[in-house]
Protein backbone atom coordinates (compact mmCIF):
# COMPACT_ATOMS: atom_id res chain seq x y z
CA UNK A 1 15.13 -2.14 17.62
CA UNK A 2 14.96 -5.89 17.92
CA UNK A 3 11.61 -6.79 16.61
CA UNK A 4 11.97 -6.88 12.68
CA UNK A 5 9.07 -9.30 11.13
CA UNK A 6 5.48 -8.76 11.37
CA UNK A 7 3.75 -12.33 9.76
CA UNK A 8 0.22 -12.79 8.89
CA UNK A 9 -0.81 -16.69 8.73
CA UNK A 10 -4.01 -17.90 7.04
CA UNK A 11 -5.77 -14.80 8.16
CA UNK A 12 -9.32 -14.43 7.04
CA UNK A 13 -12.25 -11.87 7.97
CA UNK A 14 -16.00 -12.53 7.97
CA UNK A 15 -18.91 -9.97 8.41
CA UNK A 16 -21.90 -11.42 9.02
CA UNK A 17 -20.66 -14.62 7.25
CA UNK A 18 -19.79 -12.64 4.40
CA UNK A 19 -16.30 -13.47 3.32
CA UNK A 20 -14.06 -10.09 3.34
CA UNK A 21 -10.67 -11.54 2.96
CA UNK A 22 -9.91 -15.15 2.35
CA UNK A 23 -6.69 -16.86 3.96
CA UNK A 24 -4.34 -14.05 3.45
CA UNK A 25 -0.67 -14.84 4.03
CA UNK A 26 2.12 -12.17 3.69
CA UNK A 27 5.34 -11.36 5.66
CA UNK A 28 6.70 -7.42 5.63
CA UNK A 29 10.15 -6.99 7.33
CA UNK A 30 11.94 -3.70 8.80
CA UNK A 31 13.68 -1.86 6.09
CA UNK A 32 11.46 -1.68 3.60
CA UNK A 33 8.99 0.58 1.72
CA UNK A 34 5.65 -1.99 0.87
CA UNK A 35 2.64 -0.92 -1.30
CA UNK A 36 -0.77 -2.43 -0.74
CA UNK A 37 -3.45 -2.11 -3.78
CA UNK A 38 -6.39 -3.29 -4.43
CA UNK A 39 -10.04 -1.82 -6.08
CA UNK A 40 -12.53 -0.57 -3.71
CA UNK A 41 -13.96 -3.09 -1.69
CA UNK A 42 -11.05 -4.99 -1.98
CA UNK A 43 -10.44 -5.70 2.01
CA UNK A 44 -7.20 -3.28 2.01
CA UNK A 45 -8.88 -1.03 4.99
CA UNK A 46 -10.14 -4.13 6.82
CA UNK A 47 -6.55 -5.95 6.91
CA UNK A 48 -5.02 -2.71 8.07
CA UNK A 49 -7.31 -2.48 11.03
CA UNK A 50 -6.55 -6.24 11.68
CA UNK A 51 -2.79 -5.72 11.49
CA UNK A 52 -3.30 -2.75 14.07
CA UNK A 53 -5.45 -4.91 16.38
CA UNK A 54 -8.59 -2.31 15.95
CA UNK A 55 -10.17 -5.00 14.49
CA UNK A 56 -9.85 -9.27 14.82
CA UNK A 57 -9.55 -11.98 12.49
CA UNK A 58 -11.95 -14.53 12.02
CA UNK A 59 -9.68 -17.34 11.20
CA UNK A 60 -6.09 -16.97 11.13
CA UNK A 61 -3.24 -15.75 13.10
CA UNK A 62 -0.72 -11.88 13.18
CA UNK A 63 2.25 -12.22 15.15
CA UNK A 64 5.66 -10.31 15.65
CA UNK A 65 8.24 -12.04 15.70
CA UNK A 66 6.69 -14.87 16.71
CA UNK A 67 4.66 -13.27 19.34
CA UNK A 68 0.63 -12.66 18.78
CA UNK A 69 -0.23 -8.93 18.73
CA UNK A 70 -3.58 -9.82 19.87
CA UNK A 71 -3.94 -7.43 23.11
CA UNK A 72 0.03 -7.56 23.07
CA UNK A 73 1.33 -3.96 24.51
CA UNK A 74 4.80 -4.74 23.64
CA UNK A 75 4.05 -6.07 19.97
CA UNK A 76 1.36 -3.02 19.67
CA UNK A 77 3.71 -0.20 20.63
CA UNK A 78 5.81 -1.21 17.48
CA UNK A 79 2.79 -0.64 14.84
CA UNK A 80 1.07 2.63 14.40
CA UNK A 81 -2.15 3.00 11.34
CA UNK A 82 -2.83 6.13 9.98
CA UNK A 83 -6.38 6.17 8.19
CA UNK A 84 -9.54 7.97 7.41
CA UNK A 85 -10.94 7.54 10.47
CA UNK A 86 -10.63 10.39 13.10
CA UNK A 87 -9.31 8.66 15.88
CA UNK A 88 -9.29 11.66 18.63
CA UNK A 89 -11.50 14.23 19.45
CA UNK A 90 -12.41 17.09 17.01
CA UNK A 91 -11.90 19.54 19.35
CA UNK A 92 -7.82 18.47 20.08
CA UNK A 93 -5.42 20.90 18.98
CA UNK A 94 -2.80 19.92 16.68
CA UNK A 95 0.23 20.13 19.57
CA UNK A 96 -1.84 18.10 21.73
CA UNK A 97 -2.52 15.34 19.08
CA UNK A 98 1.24 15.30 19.14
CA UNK A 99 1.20 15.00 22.86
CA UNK A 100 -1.60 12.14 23.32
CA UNK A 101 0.34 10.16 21.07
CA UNK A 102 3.88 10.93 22.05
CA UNK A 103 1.98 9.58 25.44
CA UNK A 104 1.20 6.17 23.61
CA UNK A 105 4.20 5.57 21.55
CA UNK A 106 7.83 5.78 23.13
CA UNK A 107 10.38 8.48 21.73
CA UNK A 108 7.91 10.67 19.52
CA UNK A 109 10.22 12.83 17.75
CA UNK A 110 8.32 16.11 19.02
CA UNK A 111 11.23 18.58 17.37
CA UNK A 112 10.43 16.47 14.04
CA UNK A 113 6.90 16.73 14.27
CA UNK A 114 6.77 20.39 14.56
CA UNK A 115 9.56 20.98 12.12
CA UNK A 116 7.21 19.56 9.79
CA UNK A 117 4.16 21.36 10.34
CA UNK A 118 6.33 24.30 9.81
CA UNK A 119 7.19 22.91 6.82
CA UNK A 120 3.58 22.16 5.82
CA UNK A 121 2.40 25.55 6.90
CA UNK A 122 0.10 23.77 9.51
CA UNK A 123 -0.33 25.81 12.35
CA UNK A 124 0.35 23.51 15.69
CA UNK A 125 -2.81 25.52 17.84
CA UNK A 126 -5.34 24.90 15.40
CA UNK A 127 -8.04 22.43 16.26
CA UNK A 128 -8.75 19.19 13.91
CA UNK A 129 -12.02 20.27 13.65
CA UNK A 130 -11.32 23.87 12.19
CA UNK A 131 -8.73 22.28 9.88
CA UNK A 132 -9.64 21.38 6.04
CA UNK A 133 -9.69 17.90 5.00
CA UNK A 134 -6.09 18.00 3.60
CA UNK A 135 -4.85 19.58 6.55
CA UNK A 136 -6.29 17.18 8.59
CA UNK A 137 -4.53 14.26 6.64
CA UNK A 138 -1.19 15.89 7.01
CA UNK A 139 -1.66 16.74 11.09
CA UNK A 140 -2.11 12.59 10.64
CA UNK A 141 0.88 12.29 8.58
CA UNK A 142 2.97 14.01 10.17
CA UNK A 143 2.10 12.26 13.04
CA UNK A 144 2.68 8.97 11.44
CA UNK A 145 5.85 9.51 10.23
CA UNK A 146 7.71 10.38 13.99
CA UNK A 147 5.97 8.04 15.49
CA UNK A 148 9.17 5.73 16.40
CA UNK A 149 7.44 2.30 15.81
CA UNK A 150 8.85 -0.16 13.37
CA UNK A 151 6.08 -0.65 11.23
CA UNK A 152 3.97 2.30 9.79
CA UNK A 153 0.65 1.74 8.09
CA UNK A 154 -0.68 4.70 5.97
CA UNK A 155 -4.09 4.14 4.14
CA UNK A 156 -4.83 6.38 2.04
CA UNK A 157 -2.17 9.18 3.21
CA UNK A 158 -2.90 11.83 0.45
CA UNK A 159 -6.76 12.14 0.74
CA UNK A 160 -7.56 15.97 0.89
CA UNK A 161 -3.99 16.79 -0.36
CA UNK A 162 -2.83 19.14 -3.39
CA UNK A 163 -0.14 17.94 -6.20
CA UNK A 164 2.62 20.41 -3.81
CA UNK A 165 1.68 18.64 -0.52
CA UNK A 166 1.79 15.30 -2.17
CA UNK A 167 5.58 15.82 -3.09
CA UNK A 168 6.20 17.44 0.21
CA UNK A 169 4.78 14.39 2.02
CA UNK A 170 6.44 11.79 -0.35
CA UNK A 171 9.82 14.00 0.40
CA UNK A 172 9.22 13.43 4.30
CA UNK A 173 7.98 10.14 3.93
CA UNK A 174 11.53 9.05 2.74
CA UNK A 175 13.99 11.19 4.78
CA UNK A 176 11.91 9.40 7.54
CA UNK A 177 12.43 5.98 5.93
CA UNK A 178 16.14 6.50 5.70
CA UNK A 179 16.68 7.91 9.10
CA UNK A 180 15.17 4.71 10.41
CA UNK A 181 15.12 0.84 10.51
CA UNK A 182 11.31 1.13 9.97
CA UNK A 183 9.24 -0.39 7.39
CA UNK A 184 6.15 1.59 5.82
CA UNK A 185 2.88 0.12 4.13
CA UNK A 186 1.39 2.48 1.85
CA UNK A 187 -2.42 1.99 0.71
CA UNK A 188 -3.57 4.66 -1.83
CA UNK A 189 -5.19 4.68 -5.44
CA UNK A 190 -2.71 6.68 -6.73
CA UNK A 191 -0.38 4.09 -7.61
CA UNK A 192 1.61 6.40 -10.33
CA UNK A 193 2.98 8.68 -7.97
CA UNK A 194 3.81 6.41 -4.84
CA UNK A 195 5.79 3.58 -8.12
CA UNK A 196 9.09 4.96 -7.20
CA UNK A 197 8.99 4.81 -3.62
CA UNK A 198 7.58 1.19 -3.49
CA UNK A 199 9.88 -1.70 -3.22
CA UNK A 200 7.67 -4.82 -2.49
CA UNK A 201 3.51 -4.41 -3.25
CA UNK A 202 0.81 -6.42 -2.09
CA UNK A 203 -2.20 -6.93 -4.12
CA UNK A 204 -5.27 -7.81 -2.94
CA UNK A 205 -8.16 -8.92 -5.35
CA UNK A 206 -11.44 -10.78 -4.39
CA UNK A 207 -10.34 -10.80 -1.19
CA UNK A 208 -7.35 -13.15 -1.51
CA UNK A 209 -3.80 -11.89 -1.87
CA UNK A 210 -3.09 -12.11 -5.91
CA UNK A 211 0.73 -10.67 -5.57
CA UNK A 212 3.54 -11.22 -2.98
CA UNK A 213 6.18 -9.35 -4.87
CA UNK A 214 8.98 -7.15 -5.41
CA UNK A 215 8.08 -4.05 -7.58
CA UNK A 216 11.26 -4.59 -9.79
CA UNK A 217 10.66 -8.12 -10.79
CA UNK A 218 6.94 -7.39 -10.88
CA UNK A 219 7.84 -4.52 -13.63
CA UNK A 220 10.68 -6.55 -15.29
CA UNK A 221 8.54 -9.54 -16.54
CA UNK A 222 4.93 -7.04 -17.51
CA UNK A 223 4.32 -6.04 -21.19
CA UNK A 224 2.25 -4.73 -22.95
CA UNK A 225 2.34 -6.41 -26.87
CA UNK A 226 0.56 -4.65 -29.62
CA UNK A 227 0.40 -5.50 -33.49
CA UNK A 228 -2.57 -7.05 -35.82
CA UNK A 229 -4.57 -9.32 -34.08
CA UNK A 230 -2.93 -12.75 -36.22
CA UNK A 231 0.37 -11.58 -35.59
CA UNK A 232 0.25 -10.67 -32.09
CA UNK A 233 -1.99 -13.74 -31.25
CA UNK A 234 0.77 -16.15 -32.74
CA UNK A 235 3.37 -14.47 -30.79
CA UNK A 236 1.96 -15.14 -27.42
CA UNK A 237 0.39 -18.20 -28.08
CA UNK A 238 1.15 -20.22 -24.67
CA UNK A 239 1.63 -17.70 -22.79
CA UNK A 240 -0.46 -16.17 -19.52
CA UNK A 241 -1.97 -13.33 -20.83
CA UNK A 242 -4.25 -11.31 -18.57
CA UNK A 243 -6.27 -9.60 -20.77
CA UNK A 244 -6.73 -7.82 -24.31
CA UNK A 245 -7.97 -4.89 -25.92
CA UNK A 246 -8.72 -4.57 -29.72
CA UNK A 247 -9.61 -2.17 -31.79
CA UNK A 248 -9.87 -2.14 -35.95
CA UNK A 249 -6.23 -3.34 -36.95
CA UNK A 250 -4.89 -3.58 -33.31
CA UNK A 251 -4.95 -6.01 -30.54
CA UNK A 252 -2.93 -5.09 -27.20
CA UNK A 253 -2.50 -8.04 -24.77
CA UNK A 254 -1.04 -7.38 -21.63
CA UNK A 255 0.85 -10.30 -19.34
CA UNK A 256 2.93 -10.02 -15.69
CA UNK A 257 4.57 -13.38 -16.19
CA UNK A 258 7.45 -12.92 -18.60
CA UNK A 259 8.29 -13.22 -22.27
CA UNK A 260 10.39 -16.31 -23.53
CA UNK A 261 13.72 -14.36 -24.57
CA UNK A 262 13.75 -17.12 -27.93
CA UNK A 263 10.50 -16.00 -29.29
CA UNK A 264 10.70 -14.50 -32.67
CA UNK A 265 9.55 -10.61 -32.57
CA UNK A 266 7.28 -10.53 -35.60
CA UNK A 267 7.97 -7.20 -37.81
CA UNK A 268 5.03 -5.27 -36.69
CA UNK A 269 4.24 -5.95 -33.48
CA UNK A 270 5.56 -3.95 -30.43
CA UNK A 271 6.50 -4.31 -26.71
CA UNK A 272 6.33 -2.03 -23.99
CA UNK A 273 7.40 -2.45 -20.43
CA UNK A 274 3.92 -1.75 -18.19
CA UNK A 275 4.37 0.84 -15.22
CA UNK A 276 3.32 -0.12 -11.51
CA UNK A 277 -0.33 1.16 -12.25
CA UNK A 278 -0.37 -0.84 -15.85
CA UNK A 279 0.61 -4.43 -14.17
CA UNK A 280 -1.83 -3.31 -11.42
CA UNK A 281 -5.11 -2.93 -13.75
CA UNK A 282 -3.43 -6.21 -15.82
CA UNK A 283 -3.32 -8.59 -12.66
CA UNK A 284 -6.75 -7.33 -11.15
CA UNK A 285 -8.19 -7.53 -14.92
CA UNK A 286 -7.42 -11.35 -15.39
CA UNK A 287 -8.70 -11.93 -11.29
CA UNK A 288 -12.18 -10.75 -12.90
CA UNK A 289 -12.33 -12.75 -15.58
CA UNK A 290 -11.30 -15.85 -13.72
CA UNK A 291 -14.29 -14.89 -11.68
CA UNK A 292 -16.86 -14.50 -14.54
């Protein structure tokens, strides 16, 4: 594999002159595991489909390593989106899905394709369209993850799918990930369960891009501080906070920018580090407000 950086420039998206993303600028390399959030609405689904060419930007510019993917074979055959959206006919059995794409992408891993299904319990001569919804998503999946390209786009890879497949298919997403060079850009809601597989994230908030940033440093510098109002208030004071909460007797201000190591812990109030989904709802909460 030789191509290793997929770069999006200034890209922005209009429907109908209505803004859907604004300017977005983000690089994702080979070799990593990438999370993209955002609320409904956001633009997540619509920059996927521009990233896979299904769809083009308004303004703006997606190349591979240098080279435009616009109607680019070469640069194409290296990115593969899984989504929603039933791309083939419902009447396609499962082991010729594998076959029309194994036809589109070079070196489909066939034997790991139906060594999953197996796995799965997904029978390879059932149609799509006799399949449930979560079956459906994993025939995708599965697809998705021998598909040899070097970038991987899953949005919204768990829709349909029970708490047992979900571990299965996180399990298979990363024996895939380490077998390979590839990277993989994840898209769900459930941000919880994908935290510990994500190394970089994405955010994407009234349709600009609000975070460019590894998930460790992300986590390392988000708290949550609680304590009376006063005390809690006089302990952040000059500080980014995102938002608050306060009930009778107890104020909880959350901030993703970091805590001055020589500020004075007053006696009652308390910090917590936030979790992925926490600094999520905290960076997307202060976006909002600077909106009001």
């Amino acid at each position: 594999m030789t191509m290793t950086k997929l770069k999006l420039t200034d890209v922005s998206k209009h429907f109908w002159r209505k803004p859907v993303l604004n300017k977005i600028s983000l690089e994702i390399e080979t070799g990593k595991i990438y999370g993209l959030l955002g609320r409904n609405g956001t633009g997540k689904s619509t920059l996927l489909n521009l990233i896979s060419n299904r769809n083009f930007p308004s303004e703006g510019e997606i190349t591979l390593d240098g080279q435009n993917i616009n109607n680019n074979s070469v640069a194409l055959n290296q990115i593969y989106l899984m989504s929603e959206a039933d791309n083939y006919p419902k009447q396609t059995k499962v082991e010729n899905l594998f076959k029309l794409v194994a036809a589109s992408y070079d070196d489909f891993d066939q034997e790991g394709a139906y060594r999953m299904a197996q796995r799965f319990n997904l029978n390879p001569k059932e149609k799509l369209t006799n399949l449930s919804t979560g079956m459906r998503t994993i025939a995708k999946l599965i697809t998705a993850l021998n598909v040899q390209a070097q970038f991987i786009f899953l949005d919204e890879p768990t829709l349909g799918l029970d708490a047992a497949h979900r571990e299965t298919f996180y399990t298979e997403l990363l024996t895939s990930f380490e077998a390979s060079e590839k990277a993989i850009v994840i898209s769900t809601h459930l941000i919880s369960e994908v935290q510990n597989l994500l190394q970089h994230v994405f955010i994407i908030d009234q349709q600009q891009l609000v975070l460019n940033q590894d998930v460790e440093e992300l986590l390392a510098q988000s708290y949550a501080i609680s304590g009376p109002a006063a005390e809690v208030d006089q302990y952040l004071k000059g500080l980014d906070v995102a938002y608050s909460t306060e009930v009778p007797g107890l104020k909880t201000s959350y901030l993703t920018t970091g805590l001055d190591d020589d500020r004075i812990i007053p006696d009652l109030v308390k910090i917590e580090h936030l979790d992925l989904q926490q600094a999520f709802i905290a960076l997307t909460q202060k976006e909002a407000s600077l909106h009001d």
